[in-house]
Each structure stands twice: as structure tokens, then as C-alpha cells.
Protein backbone atom coordinates (compact mmCIF):
# COMPACT_ATOMS: atom_id res chain seq x y z
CA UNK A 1 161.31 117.19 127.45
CA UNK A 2 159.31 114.28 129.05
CA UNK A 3 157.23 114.35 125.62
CA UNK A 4 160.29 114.12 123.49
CA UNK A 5 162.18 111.56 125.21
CA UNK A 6 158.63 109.06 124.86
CA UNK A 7 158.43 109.94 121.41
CA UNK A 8 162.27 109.14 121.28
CA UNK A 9 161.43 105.52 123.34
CA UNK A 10 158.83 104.61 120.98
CA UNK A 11 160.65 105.35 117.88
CA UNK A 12 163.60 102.82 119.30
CA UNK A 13 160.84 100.07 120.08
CA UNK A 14 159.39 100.74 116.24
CA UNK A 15 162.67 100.40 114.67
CA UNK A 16 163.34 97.41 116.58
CA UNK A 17 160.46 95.76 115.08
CA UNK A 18 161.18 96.83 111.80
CA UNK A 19 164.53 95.34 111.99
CA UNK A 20 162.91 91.78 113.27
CA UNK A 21 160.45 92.37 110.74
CA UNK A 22 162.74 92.78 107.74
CA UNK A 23 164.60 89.95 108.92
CA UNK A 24 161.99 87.12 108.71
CA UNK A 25 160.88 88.55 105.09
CA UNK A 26 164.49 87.81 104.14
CA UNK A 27 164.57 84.57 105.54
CA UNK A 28 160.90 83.70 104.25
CA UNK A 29 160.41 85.43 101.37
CA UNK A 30 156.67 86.70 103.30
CA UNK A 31 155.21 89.79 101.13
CA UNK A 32 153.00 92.77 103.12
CA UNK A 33 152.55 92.87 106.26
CA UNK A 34 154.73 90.20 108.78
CA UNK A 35 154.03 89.73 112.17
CA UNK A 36 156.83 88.83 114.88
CA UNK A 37 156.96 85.65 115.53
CA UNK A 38 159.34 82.81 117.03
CA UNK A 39 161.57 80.68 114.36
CA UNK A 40 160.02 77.44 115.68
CA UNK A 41 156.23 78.62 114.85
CA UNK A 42 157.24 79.30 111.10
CA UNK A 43 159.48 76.08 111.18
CA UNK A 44 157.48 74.29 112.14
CA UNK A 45 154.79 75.35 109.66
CA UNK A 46 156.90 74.17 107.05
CA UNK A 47 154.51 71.34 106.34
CA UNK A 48 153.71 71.89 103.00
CA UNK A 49 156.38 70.28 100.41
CA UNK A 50 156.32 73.33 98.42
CA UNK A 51 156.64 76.19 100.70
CA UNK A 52 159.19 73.84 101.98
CA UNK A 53 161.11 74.40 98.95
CA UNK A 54 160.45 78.29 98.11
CA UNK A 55 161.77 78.74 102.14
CA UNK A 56 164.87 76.34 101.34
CA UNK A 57 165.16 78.11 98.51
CA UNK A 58 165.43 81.71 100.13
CA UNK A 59 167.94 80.47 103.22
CA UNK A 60 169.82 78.90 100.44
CA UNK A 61 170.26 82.22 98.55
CA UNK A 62 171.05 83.86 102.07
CA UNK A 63 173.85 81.63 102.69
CA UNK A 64 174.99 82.28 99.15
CA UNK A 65 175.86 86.00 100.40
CA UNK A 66 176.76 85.45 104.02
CA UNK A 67 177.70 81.94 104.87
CA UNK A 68 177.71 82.23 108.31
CA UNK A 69 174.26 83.43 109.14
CA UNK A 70 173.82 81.89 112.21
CA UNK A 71 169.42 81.59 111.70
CA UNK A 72 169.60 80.66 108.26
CA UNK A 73 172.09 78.01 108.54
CA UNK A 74 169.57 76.85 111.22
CA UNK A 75 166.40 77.20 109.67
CA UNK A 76 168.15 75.14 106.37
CA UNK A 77 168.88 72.56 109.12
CA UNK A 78 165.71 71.95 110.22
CA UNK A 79 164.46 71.65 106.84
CA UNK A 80 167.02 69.33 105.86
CA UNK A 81 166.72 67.09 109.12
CA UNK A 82 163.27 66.06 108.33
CA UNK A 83 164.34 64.14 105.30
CA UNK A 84 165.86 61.44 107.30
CA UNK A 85 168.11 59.90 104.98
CA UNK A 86 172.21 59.95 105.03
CA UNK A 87 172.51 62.65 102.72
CA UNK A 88 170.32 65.11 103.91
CA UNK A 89 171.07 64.37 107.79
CA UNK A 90 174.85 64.98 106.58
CA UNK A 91 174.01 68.16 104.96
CA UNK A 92 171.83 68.89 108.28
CA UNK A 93 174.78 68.48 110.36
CA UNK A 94 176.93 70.52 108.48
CA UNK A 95 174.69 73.75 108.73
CA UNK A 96 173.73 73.19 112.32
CA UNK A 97 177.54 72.25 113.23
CA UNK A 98 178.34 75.65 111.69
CA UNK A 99 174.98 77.57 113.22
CA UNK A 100 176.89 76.11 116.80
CA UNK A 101 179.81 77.29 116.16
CA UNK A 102 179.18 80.71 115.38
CA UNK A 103 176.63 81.31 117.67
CA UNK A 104 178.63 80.51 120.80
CA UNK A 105 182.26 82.11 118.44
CA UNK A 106 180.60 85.92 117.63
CA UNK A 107 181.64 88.89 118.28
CA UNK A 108 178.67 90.64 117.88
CA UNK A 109 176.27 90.77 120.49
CA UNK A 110 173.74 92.15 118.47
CA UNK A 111 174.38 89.18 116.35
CA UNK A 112 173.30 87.19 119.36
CA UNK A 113 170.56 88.91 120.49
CA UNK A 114 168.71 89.12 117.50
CA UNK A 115 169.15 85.13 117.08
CA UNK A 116 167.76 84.97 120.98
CA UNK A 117 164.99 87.00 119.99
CA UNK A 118 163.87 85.07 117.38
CA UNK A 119 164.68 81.33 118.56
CA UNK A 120 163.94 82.04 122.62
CA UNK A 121 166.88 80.90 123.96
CA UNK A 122 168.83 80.42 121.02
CA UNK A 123 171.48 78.57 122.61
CA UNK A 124 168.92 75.96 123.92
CA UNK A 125 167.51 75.90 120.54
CA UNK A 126 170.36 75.19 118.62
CA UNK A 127 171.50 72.45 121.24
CA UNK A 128 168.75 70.90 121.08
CA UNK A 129 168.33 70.35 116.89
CA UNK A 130 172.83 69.90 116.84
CA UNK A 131 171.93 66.99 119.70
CA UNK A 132 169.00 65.93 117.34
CA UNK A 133 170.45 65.74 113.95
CA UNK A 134 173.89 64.25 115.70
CA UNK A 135 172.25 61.41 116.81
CA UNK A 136 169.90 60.88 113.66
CA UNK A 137 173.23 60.91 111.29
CA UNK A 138 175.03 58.40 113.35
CA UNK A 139 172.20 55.69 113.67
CA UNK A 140 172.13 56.14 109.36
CA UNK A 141 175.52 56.17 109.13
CA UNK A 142 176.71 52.93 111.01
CA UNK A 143 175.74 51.59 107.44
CA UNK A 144 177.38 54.17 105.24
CA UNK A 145 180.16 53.02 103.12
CA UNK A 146 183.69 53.31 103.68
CA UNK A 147 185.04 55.76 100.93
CA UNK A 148 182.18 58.02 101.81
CA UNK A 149 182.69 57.47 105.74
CA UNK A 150 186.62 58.42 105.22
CA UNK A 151 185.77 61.76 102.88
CA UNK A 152 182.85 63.12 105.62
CA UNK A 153 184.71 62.13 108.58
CA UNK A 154 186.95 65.55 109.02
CA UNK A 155 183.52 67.59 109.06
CA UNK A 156 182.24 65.40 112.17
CA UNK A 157 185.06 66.24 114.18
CA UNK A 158 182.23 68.17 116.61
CA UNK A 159 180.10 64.82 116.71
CA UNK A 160 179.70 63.53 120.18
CA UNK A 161 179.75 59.56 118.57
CA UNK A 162 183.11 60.84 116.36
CA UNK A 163 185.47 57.90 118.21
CA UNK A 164 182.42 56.15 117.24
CA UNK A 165 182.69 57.07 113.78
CA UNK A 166 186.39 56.77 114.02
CA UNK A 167 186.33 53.39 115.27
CA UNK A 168 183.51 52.63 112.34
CA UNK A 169 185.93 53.44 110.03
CA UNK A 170 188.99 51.48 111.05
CA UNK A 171 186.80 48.47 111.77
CA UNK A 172 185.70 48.69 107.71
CA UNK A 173 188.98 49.32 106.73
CA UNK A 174 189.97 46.33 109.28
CA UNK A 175 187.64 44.48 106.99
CA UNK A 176 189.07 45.24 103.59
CA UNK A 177 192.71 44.07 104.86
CA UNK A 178 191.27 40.97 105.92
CA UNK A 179 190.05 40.12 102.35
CA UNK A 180 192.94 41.58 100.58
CA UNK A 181 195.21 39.50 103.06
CA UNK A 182 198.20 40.48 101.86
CA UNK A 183 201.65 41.75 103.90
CA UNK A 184 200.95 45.24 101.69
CA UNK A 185 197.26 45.53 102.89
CA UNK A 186 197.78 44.53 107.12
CA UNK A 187 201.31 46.78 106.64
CA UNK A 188 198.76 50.12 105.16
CA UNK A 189 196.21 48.98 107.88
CA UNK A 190 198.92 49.29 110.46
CA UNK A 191 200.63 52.30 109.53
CA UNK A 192 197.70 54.21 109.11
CA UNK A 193 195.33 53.21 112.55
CA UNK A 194 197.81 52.17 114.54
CA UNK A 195 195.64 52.65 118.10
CA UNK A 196 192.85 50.63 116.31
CA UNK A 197 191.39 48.14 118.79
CA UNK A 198 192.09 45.28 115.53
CA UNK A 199 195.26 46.35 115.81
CA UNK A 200 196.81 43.25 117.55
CA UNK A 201 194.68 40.82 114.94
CA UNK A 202 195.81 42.68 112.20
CA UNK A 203 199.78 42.15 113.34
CA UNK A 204 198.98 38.46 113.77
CA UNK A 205 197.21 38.20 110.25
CA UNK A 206 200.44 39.81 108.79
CA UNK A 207 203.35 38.03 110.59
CA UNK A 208 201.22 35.00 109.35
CA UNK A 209 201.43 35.72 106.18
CA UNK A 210 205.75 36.75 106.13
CA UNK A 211 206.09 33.75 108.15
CA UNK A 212 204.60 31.23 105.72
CA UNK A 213 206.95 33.11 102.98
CA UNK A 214 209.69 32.83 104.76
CA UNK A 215 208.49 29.06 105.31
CA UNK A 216 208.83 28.25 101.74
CA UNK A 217 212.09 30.12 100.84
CA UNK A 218 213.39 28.23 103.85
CA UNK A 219 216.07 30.63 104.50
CA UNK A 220 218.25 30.88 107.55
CA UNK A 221 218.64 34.48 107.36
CA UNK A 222 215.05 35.75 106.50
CA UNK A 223 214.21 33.58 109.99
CA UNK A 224 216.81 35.98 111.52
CA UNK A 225 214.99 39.09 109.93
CA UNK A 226 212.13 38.14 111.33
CA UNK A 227 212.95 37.45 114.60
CA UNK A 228 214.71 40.86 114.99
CA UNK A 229 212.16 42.61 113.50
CA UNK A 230 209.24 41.33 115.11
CA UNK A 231 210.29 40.50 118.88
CA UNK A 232 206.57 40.62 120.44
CA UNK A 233 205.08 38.44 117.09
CA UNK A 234 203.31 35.38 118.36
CA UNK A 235 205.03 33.76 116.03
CA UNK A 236 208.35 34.14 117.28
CA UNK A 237 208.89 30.86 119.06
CA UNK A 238 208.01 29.24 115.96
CA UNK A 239 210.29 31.40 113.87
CA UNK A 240 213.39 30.67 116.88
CA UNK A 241 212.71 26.90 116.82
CA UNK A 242 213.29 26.30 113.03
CA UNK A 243 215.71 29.10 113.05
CA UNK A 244 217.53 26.78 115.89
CA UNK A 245 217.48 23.61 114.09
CA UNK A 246 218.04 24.46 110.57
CA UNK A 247 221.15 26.46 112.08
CA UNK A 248 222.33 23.41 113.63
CA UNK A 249 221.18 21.21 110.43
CA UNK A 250 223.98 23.49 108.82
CA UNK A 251 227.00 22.37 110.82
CA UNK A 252 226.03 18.60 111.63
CA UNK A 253 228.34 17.16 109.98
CA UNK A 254 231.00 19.83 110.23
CA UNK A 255 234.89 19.23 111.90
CA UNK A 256 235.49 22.94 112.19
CA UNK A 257 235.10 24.11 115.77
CA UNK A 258 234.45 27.57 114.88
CA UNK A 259 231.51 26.79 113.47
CA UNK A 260 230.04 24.85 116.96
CA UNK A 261 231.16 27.98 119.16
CA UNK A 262 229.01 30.32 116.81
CA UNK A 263 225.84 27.95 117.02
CA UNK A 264 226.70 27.47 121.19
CA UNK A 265 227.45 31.42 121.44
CA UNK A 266 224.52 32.71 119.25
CA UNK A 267 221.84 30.15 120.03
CA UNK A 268 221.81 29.49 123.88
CA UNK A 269 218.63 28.65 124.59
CA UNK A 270 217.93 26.18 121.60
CA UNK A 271 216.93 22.94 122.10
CA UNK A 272 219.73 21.36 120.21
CA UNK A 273 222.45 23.52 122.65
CA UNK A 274 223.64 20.16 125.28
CA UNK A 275 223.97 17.79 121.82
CA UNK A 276 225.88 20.80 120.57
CA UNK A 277 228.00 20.95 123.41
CA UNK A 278 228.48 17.32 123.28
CA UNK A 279 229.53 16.86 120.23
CA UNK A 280 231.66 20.54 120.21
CA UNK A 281 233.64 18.68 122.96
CA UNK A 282 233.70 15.24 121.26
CA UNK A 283 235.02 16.78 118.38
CA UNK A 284 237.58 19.28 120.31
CA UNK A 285 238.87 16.21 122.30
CA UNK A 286 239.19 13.95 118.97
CA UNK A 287 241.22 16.93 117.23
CA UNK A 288 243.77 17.54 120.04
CA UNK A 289 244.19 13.35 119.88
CA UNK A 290 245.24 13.33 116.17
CA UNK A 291 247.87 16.39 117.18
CA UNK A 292 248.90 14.38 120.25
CA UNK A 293 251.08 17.06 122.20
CA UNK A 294 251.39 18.44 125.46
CA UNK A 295 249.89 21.98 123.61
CA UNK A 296 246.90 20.62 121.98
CA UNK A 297 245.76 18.47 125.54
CA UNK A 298 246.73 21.40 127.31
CA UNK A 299 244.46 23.65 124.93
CA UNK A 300 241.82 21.40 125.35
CA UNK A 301 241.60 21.04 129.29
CA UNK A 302 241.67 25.06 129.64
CA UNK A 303 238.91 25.32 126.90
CA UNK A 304 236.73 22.38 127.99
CA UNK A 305 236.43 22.51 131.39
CA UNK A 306 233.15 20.00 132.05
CA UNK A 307 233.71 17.63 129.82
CA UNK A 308 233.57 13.69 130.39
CA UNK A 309 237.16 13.74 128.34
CA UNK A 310 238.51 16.11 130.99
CA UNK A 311 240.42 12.80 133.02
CA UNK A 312 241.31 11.50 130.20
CA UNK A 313 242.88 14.75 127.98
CA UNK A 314 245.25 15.19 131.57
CA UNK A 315 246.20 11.93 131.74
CA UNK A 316 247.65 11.81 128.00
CA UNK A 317 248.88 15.37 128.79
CA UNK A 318 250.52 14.18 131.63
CA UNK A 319 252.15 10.82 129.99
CA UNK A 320 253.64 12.70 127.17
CA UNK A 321 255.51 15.27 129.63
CA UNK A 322 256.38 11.89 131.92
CA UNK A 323 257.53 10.65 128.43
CA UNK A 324 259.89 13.31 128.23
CA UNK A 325 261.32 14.11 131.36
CA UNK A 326 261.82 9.91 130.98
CA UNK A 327 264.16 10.73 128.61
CA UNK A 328 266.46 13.29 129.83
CA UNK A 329 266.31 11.38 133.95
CA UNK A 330 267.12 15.18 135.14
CA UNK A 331 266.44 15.41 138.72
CA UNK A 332 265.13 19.26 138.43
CA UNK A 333 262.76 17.76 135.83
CA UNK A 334 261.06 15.04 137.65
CA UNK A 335 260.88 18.13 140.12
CA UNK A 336 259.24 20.61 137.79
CA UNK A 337 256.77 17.58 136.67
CA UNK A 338 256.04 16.48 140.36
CA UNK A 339 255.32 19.35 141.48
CA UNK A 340 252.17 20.29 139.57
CA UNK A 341 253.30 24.00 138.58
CA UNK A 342 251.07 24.93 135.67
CA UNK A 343 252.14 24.06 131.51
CA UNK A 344 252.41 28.05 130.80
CA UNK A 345 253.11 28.51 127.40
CA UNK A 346 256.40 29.96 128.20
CA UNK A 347 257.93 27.46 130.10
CA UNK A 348 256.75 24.52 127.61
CA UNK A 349 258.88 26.39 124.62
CA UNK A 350 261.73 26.61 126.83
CA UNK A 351 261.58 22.72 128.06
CA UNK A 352 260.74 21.82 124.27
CA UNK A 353 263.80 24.23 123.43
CA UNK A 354 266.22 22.68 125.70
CA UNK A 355 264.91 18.78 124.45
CA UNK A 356 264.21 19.55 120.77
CA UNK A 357 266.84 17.09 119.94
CA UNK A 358 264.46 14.39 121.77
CA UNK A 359 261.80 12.35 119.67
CA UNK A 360 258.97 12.55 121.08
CA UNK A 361 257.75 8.90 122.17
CA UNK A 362 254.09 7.75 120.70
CA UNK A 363 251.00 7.88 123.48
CA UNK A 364 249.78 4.48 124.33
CA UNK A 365 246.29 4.69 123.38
């Protein structure tokens, strides 16, 4: 029994180097006898150009029927990362990216030990040439071209520089806004990176741009867009300040009161709001004049409570009721008129009511 279980034990060890054996001829293409050996020693005997190619060649035809070989796609890695140029590096990254993933993603061991026993520590190994080629590809790339940069930059999501790479790329397209310089170009730039650090330049650059349009249709309600629209633009003081005075430009010359309380209302804060006010009140005093009644001074006092007309409005109120109540000489009248009780609307129409036969006498001006 002790005989047959040795000769069992070194039939497993034999067919375990078979199996490595058979391996590196399909990798390498080597004819007779192959000795086991580590991945790195053939690698890196890959000096000459054209067994370079015939073993580029054979991991390429490998990876034609099993894509996901995890030493192939590492072997063609290392091949490829000694052309340092964009496009190789690239095509470097992709196989080692890939030789990473599966190796630390399968789910079978043997899978795993076989690539240990051939790389030593395969997981160091293929750290060590991902870190490599990583770092290669991003110090070729930082001058690679935008289109390109944009159609690669989904398969260096596993990149250690990719908000590098991501940041690269907004920056470039950053740069083609600028020279377009058009609303169309900042509004593509914005909607598409809108966490990239030019983000704030780029909304400057573009409210800009509107707000010189707007400048030259001259507008009042494009101003009004604007300001609604963009609340945080620095160029919203600009846009409220010509907003304010061609609003007020509008009703200048204007003898319709409604139009002053919408300015006053709407526009608080502009700079043309205490000559508004003035001349609102200048205007509401000279209209309840040309009435000249007890209503329209009455009106005007409750409406117009600070003006400088104020003295004056009650004391024409005040003659025209005297005026009155002159002409009937009723004792409960001089009482009502003496006494100070409010002009409520009410009692006016009756004491008009009761003296509606009365002219009413002209104020003295």
C-alpha cells in the first residue's frame, strides 16, 4: 500500500507539471521540451523585436478564444507597455485593467493558483505592472486630444488619476467654449460638467454674452428675464440698475398714478424710488387740486401720509367743509366740523345729500 500511494504522489506531482508545462507552450508557442519557469524570466526575455511579435502573436490568438485569460492578458500587457507611446500604453491598460479584474473577480481557485504559480505572487505582480502602465498612460495622455480623451475615458474608470483625467477633459472642453463663445457653447459646457471647477467662469462668460444682447435690444422685459433667471449672475446689479431706470424713463412724463405705484411697488430699492415718490405725491396732490372737493383732499391725506402737501391738502379740505357749513349757519354743523370726528365716506354723502341744493363756493388758492 505504502508503494502504491508514492507511485500515486508522484503521478499527481508529474501531471502537475505537465499541466504548467502545456500552459507556457500555449502562451509561447516553445516546441520540445519546456522547462518551468516564472512569467517574468520569459517576459522579460522578450528582447528580441521578433520573438516579440511571434509571442504577441500567440497571446493574441489566446485571447481570441478566451478573452479573459487572466496570464495572457498580462503577458500582452507587458509587451505592449514597453512601446511607450499613447496607443500602445492605452491598449496596455486595457489588458492589464482586465488581467486585475479577473484575477481578484474568479471563481476558480485553480484559476488562481495556476496564475500564482507562474507569476509568484500574482497579485503583487499584476499590481505592480496595473500601477506601472497607469501612471505611464496618464503622463502621455495629459497631451492627448479631446475627442479621443472623451471616447477612452469610460475604459479608465479603474485609473487611480481618473478625476485627473476627468478634470483633463472638462478643462479642454472648458477651452473649446471659450473660443466658440457663444450662449449655445457655455449653455452645452454647463449642462454637461456642471461640478467642473471652470464652472463659475464659464457662467460669467455666458451671462456676458445674454447681457450684451439684451444690451442692444434694449428691452425692459428681457432685463426682467434675466434678472429672474439668473439671481446669483454677477451681472445682476448691472442688469437691476438699467432695468430701474429705463422703467422709470417709461413713466417720466406720465399723469397716471397707477403707473408711479407700479414703479414704487415693484422697484423698491432703485435709485430713482425718493424722486419717484416725490413726484407720485406732487402729482397726487396736483390731481386732487384740479377736482377741488372735500373727497379728492380727503383721498389724498389717507393715501399720502408723509408728504410736504400733507398741511396744506387739510387745510383746503378743511376750508371747503367750513365753506359749507358757512352756508347752512346750523349749530349741529359747526358742531360736527369742530369737533374733529373723521370725513367717513358715509357721513360726507349724507351732509352732501342734505346740502346738494348748495353751490359749492371756489377755494381761495
Amino acid at each position: 500500500m505504502k508503494g502504491h500511494t508514492s507511485y500515486h504522489s508522484e503521478r499527481g506531482k508529474l501531471l502537475g507539471c505537465i499541466s504548467i508545462t502545456l500552459l507556457i507552450v500555449v502562451l509561447f508557442g516553445y516546441s520540445g521540451h519546456v522547462q518551468a519557469q516564472s512569467i517574468k524570466k520569459i517576459v522579460a526575455r522578450l528582447q528580441n523585436v521578433d520573438k516579440e511579435l511571434k509571442y504577441k502573436s500567440k497571446l493574441e490568438s489566446l485571447l481570441l478564444k478566451n478573452s479573459n485569460d487572466i496570464l495572457a492578458n498580462y503577458c500582452l500587457s507587458y509587451i505592449y507597455s514597453r512601446k511607450k507611446d499613447s496607443d500602445n500604453l492605452f491598449i496596455s491598460w486595457i489588458l492589464i485593467d482586465k488581467a486585475h479584474l479577473n484575477y481578484f473577480k474568479a471563481k476558480n481557485p485553480n484559476e488562481i493558483v495556476v496564475v500564482n504559480s507562474m507569476l509568484y505572487n500574482g497579485s503583487s505582480k499584476i499590481e505592480k505592472l496595473k500601477n506601472k502602465v497607469d501612471s505611464l498612460l496618464w503622463s502621455y495622455n495629459q497631451a492627448i486630444g479631446l475627442t479621443k480623451l472623451i471616447g477612452n475615458l469610460y475604459l479608465l474608470e479603474n485609473s487611480k488619476f481618473f478625476n485627473d483625467y476627468v478634470a483633463l477633459r472638462n478643462h479642454l472642453e472648458y477651452g473649446e467654449a471659450v473660443e466658440k463663445n457663444t450662449l449655445e457653447a457655455y449653455d452645452r459646457f454647463l449642462n454637461l460638467y456642471p461640478n467642473a471647477l471652470e464652472v463659475a467662469d464659464v457662467i460669467i462668460r455666458r451671462d456676458t454674452i445674454e447681457f450684451e444682447e439684451i444690451n442692444k435690444t434694449g428691452i425692459l422685459f428681457k432685463y426682467n428675464e434675466f434678472i429672474a433667471s439668473h439671481p446669483n449672475s454677477k451681472m445682476i446689479s448691472k442688469a437691476v440698475s438699467i432695468r430701474d431706470k429705463k422703467s422709470f424713463e417709461l413713466i417720466d412724463n406720465t399723469t397716471d398714478l397707477k403707473e408711479w405705484d407700479y414703479f414704487i411697488t415693484n422697484y423698491p430699492t432703485a435709485k430713482q424710488i425718493d424722486t419717484a415718490l416725490k413726484i407720485r405725491q406732487e402729482l397726487a396732490f396736483s390731481i386732487a387740486s384740479q377736482i377741488n372737493t372735500i373727497e379728492s383732499y380727503q383721498d389724498f391725506i389717507q393715501h399720502n401720509p408723509l408728504t410736504s402737501n400733507m398741511q396744506e391738502a387739510i387745510r383746503r379740505r378743511d376750508l371747503l367743509v367750513y365753506n359749507q357749513i358757512q352756508q347752512i349757519a346750523d349749530c349741529s354743523a359747526y358742531h360736527i366740523f369742530m369737533s374733529g370726528i373723521p370725513f367717513a365716506e358715509k357721513a360726507m354723502s349724507l351732509f352732501l345729500k342734505e346740502f346738494r341744493q348748495n353751490e359749492m363756493p371756489q377755494v381761495k388758492q
